[in-house]
PDB file of N, CA and C in Angstrom:
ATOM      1  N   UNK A   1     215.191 -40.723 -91.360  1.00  0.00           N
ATOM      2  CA  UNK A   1     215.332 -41.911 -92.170  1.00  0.00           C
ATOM      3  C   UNK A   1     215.734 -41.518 -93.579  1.00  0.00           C
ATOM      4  N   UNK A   2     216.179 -42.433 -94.621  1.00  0.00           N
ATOM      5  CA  UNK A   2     216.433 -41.916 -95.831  1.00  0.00           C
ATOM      6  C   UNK A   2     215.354 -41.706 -96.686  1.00  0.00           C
ATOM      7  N   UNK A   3     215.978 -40.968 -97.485  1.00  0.00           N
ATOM      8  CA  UNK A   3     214.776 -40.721 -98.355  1.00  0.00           C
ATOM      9  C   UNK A   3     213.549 -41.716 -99.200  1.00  0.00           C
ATOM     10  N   UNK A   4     212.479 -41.840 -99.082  1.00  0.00           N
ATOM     11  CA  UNK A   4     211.339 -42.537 -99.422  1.00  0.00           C
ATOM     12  C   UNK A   4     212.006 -43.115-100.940  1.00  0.00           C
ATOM     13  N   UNK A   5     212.587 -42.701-101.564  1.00  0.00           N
ATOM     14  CA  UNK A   5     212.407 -42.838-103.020  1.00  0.00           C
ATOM     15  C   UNK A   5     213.218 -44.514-103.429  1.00  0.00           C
ATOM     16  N   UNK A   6     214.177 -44.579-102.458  1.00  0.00           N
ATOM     17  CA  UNK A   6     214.572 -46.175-103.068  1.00  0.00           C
ATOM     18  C   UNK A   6     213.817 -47.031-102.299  1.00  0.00           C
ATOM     19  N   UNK A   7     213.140 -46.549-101.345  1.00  0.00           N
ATOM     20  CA  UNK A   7     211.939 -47.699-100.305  1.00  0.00           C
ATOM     21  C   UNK A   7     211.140 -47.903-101.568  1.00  0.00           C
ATOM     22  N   UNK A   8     210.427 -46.476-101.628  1.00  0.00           N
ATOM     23  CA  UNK A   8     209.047 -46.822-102.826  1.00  0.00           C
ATOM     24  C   UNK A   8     209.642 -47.566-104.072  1.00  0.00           C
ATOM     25  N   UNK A   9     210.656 -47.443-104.354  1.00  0.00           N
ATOM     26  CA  UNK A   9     211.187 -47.895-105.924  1.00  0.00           C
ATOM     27  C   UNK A   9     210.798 -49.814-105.605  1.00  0.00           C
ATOM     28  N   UNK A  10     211.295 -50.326-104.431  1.00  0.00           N
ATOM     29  CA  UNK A  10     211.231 -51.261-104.029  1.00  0.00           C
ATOM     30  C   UNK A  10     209.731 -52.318-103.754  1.00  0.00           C
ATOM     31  N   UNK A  11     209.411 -51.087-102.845  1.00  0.00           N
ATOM     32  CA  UNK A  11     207.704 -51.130-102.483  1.00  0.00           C
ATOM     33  C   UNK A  11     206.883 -51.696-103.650  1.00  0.00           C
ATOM     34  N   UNK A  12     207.140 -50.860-104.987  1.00  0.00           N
ATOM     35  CA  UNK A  12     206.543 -51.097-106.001  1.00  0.00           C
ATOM     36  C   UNK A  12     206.561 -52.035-107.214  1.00  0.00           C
ATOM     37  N   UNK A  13     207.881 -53.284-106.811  1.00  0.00           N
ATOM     38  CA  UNK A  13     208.166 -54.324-106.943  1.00  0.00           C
ATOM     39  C   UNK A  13     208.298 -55.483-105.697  1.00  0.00           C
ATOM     40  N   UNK A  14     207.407 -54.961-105.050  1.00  0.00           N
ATOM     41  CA  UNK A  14     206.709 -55.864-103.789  1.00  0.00           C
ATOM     42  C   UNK A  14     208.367 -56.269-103.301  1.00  0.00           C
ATOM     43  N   UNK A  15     209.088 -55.882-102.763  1.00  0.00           N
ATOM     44  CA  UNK A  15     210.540 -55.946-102.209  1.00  0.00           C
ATOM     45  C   UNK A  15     210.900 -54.941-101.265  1.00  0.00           C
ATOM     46  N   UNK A  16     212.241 -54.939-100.868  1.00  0.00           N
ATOM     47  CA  UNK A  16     212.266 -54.117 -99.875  1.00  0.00           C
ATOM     48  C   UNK A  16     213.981 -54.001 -99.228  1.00  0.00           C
ATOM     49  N   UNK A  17     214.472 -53.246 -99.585  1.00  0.00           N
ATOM     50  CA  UNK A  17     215.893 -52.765 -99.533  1.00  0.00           C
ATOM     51  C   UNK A  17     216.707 -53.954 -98.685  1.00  0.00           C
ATOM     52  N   UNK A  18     217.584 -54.406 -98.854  1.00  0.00           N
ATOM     53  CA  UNK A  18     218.475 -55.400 -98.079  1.00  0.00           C
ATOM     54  C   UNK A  18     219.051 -54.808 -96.670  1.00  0.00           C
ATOM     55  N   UNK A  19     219.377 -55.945 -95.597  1.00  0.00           N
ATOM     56  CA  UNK A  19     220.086 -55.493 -94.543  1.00  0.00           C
ATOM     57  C   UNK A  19     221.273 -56.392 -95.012  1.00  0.00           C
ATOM     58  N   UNK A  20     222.265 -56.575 -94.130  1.00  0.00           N
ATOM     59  CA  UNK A  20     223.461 -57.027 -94.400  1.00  0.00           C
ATOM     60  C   UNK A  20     224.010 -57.241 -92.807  1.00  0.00           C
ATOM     61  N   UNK A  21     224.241 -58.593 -92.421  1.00  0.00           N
ATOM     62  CA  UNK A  21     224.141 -59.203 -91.862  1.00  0.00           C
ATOM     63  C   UNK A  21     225.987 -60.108 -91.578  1.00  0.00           C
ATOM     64  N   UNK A  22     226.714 -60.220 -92.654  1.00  0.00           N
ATOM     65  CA  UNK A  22     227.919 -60.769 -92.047  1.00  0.00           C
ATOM     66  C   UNK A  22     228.422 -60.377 -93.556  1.00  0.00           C
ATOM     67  N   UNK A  23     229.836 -60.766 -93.852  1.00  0.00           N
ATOM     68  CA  UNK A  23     230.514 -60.076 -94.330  1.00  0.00           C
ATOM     69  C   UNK A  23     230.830 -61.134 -96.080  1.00  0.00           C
ATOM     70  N   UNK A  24     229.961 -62.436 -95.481  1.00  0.00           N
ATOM     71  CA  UNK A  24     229.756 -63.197 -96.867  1.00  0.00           C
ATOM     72  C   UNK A  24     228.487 -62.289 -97.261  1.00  0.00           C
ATOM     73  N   UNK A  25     227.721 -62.344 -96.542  1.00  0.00           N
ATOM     74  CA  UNK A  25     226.204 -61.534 -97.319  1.00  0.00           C
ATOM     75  C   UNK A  25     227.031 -60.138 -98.134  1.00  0.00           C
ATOM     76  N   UNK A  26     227.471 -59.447 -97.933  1.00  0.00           N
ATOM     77  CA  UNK A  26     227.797 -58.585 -98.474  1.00  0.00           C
ATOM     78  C   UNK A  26     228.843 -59.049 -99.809  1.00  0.00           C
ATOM     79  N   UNK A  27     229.813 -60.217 -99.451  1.00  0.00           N
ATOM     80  CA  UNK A  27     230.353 -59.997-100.514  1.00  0.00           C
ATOM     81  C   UNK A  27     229.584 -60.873-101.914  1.00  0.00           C
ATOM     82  N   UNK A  28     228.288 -61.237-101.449  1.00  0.00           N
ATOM     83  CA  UNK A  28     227.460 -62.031-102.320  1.00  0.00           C
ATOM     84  C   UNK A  28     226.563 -60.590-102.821  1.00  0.00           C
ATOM     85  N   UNK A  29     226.326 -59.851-102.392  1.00  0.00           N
ATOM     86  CA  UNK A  29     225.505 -58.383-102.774  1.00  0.00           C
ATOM     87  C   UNK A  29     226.428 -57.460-103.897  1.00  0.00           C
ATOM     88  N   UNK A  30     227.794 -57.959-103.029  1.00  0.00           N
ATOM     89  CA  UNK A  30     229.115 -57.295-104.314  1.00  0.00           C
ATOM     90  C   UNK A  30     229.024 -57.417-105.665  1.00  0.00           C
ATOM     91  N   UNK A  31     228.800 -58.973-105.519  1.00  0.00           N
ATOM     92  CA  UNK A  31     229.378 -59.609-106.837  1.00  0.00           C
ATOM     93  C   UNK A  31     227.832 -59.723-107.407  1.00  0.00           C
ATOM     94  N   UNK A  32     226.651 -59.586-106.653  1.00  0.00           N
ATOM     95  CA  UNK A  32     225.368 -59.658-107.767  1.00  0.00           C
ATOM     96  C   UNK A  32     225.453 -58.208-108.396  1.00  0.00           C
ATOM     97  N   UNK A  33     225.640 -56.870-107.609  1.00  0.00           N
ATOM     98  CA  UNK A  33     225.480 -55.783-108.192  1.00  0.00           C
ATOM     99  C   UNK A  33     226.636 -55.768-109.165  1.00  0.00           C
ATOM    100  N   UNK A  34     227.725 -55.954-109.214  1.00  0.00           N
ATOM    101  CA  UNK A  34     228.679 -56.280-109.909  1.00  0.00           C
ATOM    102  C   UNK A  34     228.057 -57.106-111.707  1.00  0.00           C
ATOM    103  N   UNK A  35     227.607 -58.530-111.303  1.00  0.00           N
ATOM    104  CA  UNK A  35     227.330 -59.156-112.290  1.00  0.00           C
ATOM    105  C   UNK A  35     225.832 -58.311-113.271  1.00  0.00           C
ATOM    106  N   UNK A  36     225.045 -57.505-112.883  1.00  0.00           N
ATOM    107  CA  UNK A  36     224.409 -56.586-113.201  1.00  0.00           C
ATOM    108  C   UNK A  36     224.427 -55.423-113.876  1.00  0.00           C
ATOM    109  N   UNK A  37     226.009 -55.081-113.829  1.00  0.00           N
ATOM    110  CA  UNK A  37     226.417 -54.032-114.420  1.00  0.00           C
ATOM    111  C   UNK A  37     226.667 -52.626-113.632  1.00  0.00           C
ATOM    112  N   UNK A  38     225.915 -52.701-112.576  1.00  0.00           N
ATOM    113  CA  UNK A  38     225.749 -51.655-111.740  1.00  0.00           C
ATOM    114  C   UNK A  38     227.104 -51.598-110.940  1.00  0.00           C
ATOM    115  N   UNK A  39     227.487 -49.950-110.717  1.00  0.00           N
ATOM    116  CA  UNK A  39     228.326 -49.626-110.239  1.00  0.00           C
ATOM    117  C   UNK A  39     228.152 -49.902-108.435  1.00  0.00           C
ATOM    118  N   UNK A  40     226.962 -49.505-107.880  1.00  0.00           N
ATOM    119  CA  UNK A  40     225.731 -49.547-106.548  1.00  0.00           C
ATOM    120  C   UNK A  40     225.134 -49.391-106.708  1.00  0.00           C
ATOM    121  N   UNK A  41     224.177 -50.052-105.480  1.00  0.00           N
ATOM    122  CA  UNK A  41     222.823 -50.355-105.056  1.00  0.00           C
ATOM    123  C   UNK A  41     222.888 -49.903-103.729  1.00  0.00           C
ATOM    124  N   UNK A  42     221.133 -49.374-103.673  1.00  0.00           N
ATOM    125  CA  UNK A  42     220.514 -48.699-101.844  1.00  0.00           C
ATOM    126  C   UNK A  42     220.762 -50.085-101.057  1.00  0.00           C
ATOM    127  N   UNK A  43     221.070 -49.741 -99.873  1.00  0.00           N
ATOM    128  CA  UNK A  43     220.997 -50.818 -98.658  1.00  0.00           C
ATOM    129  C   UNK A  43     220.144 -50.326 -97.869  1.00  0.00           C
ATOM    130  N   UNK A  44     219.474 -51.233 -97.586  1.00  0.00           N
ATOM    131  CA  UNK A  44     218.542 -50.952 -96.175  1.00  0.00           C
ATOM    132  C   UNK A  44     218.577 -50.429 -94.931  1.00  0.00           C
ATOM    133  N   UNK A  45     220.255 -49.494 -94.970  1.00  0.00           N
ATOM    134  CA  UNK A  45     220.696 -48.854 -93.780  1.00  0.00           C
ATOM    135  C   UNK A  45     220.461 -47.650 -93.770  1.00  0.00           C
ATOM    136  N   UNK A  46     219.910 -46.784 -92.484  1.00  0.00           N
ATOM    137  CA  UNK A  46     219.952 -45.465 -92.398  1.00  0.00           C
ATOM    138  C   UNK A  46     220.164 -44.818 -91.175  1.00  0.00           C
ATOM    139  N   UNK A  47     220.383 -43.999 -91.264  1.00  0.00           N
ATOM    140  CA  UNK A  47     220.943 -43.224 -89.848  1.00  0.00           C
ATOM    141  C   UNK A  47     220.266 -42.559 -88.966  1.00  0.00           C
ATOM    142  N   UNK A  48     220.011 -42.363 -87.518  1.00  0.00           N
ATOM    143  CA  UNK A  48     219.487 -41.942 -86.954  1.00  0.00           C
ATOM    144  C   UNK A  48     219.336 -41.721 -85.652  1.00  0.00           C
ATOM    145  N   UNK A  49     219.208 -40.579 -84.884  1.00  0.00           N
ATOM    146  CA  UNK A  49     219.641 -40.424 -83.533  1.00  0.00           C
ATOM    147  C   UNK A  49     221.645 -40.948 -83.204  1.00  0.00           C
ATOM    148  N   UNK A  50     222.168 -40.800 -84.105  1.00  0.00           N
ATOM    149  CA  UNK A  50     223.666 -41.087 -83.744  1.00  0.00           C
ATOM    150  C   UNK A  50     223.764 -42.365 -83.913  1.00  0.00           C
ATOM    151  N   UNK A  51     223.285 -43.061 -84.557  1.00  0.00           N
ATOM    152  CA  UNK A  51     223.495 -44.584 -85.115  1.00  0.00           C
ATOM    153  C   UNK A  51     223.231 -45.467 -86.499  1.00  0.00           C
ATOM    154  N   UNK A  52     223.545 -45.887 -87.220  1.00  0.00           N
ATOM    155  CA  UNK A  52     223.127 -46.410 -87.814  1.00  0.00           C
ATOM    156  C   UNK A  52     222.330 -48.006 -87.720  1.00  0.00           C
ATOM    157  N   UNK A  53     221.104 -48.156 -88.418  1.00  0.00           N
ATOM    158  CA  UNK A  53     219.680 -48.923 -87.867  1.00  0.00           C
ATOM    159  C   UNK A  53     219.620 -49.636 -89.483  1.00  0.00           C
ATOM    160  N   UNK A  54     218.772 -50.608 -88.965  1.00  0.00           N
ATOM    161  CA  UNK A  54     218.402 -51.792 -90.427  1.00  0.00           C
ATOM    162  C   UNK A  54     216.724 -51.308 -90.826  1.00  0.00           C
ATOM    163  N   UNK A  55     216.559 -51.030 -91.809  1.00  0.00           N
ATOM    164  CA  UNK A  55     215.424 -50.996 -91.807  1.00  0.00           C
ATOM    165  C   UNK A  55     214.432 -52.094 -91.038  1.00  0.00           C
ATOM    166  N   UNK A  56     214.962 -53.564 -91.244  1.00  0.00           N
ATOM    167  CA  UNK A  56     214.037 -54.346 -91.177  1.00  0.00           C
ATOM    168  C   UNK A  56     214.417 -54.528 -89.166  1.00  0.00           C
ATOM    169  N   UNK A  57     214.959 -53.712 -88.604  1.00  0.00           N
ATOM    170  CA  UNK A  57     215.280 -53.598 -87.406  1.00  0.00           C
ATOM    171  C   UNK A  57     216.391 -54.624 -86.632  1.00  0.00           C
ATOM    172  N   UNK A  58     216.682 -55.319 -88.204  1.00  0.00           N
ATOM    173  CA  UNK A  58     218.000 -55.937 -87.061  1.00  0.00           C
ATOM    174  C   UNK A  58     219.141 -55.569 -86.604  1.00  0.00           C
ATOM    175  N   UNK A  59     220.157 -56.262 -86.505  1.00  0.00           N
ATOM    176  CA  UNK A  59     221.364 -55.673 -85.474  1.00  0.00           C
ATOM    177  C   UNK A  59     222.172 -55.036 -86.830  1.00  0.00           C
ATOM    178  N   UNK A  60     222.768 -53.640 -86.621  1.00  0.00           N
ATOM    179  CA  UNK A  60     223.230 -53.252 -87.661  1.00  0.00           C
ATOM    180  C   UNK A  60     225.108 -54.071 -87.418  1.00  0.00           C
ATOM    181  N   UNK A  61     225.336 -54.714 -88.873  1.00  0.00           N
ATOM    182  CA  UNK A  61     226.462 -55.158 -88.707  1.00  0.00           C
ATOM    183  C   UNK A  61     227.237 -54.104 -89.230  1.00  0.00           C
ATOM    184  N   UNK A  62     228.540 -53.743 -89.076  1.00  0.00           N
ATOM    185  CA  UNK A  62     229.283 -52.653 -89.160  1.00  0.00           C
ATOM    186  C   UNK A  62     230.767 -53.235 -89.975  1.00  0.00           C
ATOM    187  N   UNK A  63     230.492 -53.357 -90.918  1.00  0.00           N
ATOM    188  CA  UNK A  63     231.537 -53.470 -92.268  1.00  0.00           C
ATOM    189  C   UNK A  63     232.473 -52.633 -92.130  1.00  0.00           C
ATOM    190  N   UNK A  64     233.568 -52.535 -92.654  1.00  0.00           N
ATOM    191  CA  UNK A  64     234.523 -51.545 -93.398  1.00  0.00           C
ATOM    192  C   UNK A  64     233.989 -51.064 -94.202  1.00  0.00           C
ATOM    193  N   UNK A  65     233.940 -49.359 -93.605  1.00  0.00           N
ATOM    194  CA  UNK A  65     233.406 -48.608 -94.645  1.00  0.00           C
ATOM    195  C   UNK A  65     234.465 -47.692 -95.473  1.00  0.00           C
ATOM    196  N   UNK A  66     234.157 -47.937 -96.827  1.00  0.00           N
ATOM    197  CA  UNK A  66     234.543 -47.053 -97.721  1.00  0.00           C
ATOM    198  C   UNK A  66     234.913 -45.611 -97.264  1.00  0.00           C
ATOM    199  N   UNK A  67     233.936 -44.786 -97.213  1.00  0.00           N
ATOM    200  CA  UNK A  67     233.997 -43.466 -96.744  1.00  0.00           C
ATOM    201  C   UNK A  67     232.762 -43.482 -96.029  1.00  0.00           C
ATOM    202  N   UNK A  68     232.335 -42.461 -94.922  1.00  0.00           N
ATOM    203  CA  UNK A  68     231.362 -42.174 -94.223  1.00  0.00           C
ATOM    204  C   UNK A  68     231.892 -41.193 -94.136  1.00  0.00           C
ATOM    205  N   UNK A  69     230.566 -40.156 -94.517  1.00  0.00           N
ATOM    206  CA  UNK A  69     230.531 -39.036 -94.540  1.00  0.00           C
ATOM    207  C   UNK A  69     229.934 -38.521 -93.055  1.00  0.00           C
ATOM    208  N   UNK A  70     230.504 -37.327 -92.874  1.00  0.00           N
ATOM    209  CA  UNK A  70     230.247 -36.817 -91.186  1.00  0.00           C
ATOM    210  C   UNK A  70     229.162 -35.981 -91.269  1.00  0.00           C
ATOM    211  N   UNK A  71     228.653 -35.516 -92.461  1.00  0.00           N
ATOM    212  CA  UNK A  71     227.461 -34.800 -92.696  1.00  0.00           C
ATOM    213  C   UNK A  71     225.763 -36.017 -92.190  1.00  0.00           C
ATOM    214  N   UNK A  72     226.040 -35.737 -91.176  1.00  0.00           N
ATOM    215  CA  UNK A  72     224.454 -36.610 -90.829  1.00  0.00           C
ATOM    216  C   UNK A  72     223.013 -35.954 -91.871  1.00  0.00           C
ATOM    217  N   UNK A  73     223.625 -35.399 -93.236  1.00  0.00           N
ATOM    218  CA  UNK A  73     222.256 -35.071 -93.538  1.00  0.00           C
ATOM    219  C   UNK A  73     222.389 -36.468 -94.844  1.00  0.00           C
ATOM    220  N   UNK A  74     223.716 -37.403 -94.975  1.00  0.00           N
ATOM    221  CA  UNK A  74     224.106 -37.822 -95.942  1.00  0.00           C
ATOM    222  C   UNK A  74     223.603 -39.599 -95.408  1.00  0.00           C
ATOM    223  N   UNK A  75     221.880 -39.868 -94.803  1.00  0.00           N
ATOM    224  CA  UNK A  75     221.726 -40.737 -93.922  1.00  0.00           C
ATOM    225  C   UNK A  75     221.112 -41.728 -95.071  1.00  0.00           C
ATOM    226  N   UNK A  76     221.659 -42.321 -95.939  1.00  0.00           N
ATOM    227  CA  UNK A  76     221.339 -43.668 -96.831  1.00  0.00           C
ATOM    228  C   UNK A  76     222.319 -44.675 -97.556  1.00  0.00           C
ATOM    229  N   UNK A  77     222.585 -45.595 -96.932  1.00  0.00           N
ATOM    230  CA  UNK A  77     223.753 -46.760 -97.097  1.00  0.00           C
ATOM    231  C   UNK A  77     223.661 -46.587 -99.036  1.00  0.00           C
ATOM    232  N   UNK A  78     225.111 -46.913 -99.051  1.00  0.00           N
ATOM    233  CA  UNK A  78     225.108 -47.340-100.847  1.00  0.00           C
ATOM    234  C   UNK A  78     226.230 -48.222-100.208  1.00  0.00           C
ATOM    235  N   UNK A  79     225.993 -49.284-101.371  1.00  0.00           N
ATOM    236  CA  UNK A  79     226.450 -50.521-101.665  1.00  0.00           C
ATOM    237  C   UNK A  79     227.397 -49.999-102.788  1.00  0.00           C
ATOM    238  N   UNK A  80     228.842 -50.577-103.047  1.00  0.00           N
ATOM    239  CA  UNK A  80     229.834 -50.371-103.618  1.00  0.00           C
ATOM    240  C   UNK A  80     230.232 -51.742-104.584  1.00  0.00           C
ATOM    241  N   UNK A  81     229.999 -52.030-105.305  1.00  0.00           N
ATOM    242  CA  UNK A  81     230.773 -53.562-106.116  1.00  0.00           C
ATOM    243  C   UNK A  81     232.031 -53.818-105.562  1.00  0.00           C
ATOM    244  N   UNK A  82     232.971 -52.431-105.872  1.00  0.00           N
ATOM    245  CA  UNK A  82     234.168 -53.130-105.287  1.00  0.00           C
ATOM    246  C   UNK A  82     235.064 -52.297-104.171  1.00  0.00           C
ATOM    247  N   UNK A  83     234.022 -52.274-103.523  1.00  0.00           N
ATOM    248  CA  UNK A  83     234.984 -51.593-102.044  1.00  0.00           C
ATOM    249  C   UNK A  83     233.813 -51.804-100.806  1.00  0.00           C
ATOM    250  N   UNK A  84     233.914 -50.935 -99.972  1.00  0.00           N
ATOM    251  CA  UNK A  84     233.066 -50.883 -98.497  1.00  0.00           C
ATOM    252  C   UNK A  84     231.902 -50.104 -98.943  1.00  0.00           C
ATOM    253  N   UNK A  85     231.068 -50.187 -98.034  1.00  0.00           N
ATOM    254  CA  UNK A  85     229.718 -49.276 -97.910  1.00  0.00           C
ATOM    255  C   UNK A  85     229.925 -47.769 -97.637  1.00  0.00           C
ATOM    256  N   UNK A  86     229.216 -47.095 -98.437  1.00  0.00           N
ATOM    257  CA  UNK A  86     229.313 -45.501 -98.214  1.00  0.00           C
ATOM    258  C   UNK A  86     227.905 -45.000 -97.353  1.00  0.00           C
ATOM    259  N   UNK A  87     228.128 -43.748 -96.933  1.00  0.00           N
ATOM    260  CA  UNK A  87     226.545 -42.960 -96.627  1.00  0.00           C
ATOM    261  C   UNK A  87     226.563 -41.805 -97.514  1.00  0.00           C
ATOM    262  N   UNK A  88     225.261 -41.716 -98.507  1.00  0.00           N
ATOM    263  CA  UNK A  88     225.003 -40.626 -98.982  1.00  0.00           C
ATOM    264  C   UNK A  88     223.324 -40.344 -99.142  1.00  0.00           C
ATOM    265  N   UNK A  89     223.622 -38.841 -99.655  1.00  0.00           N
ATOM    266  CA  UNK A  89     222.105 -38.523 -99.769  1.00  0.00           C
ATOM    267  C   UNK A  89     221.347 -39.008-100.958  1.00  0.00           C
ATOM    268  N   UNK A  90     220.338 -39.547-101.041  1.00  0.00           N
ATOM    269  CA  UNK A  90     219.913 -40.092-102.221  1.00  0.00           C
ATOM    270  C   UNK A  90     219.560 -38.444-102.882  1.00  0.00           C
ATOM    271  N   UNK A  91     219.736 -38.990-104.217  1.00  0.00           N
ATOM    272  CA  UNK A  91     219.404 -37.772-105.435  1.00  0.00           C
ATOM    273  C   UNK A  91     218.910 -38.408-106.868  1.00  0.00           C
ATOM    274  N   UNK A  92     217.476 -37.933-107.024  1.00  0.00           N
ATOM    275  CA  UNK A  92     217.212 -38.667-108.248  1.00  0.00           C
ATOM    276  C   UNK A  92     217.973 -38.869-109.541  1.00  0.00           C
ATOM    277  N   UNK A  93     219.138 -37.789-109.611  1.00  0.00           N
ATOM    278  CA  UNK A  93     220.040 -38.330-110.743  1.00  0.00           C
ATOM    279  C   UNK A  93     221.340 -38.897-110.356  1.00  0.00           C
ATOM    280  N   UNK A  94     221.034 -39.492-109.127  1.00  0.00           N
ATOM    281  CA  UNK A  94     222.378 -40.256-108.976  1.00  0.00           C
ATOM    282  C   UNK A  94     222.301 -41.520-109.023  1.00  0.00           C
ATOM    283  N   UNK A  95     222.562 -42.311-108.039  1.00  0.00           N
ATOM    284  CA  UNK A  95     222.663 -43.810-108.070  1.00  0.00           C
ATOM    285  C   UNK A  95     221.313 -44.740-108.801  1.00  0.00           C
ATOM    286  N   UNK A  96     221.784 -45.738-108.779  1.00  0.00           N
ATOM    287  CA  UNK A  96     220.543 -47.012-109.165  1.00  0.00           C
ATOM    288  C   UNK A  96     220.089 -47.599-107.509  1.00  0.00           C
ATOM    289  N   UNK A  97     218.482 -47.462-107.663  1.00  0.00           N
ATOM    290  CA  UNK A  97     217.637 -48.020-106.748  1.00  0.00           C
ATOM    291  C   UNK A  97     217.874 -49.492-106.754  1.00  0.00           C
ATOM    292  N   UNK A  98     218.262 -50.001-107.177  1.00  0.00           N
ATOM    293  CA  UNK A  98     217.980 -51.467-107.569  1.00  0.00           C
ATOM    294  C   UNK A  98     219.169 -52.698-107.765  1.00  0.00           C
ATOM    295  N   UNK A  99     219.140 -53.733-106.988  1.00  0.00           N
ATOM    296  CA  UNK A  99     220.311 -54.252-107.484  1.00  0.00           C
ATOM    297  C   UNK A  99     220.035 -55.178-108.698  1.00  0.00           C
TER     298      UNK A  99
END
């Protein structure tokens, strides 16, 4: 699963990472991380056993992705303002937890 650190970031504002569900939900996630300032935000997707899974266990919808990386160690959705969804490894000096 991905790394604990944008769950807990979430956890600790009683919330809990987004799934993404059709392709308006996403472009409404675009334009909030967008209107925020933020370049991306964690999605509630992560990888596992050869698939990608929703945290909250629903059906993973499968967007146009940006880039996907083939490194299965790179298993945590980022949200893009203005393009497709990526997979990378979370790193505390990289992205924003938060949309």
């Amino acid at each position: 699963m991905c790394s604990s650190d944008p769950q807990s970031n979430c956890a600790l504002l009683e919330s809990m990472l987004v799934s993404v569900h059709s392709a308006q939900e996403y472009g409404f996630l675009q334009q909030l991380t967008k209107n925020t300032r933020n370049q991306v935000a964690w999605l509630g997707g992560f990888y596992l056993q050869d698939q990608w899974l929703w945290l909250d266990g629903s059906w993973f919808y499968n967007n146009t992705w940006s880039s996907e990386s083939p490194d299965s160690s790179n298993r945590c959705l980022l949200l893009n303002f203005d393009e497709a969804w990526s997979n990378f490894k979370y790193n505390t000096g990289g992205y924003s937890s938060s949309v």
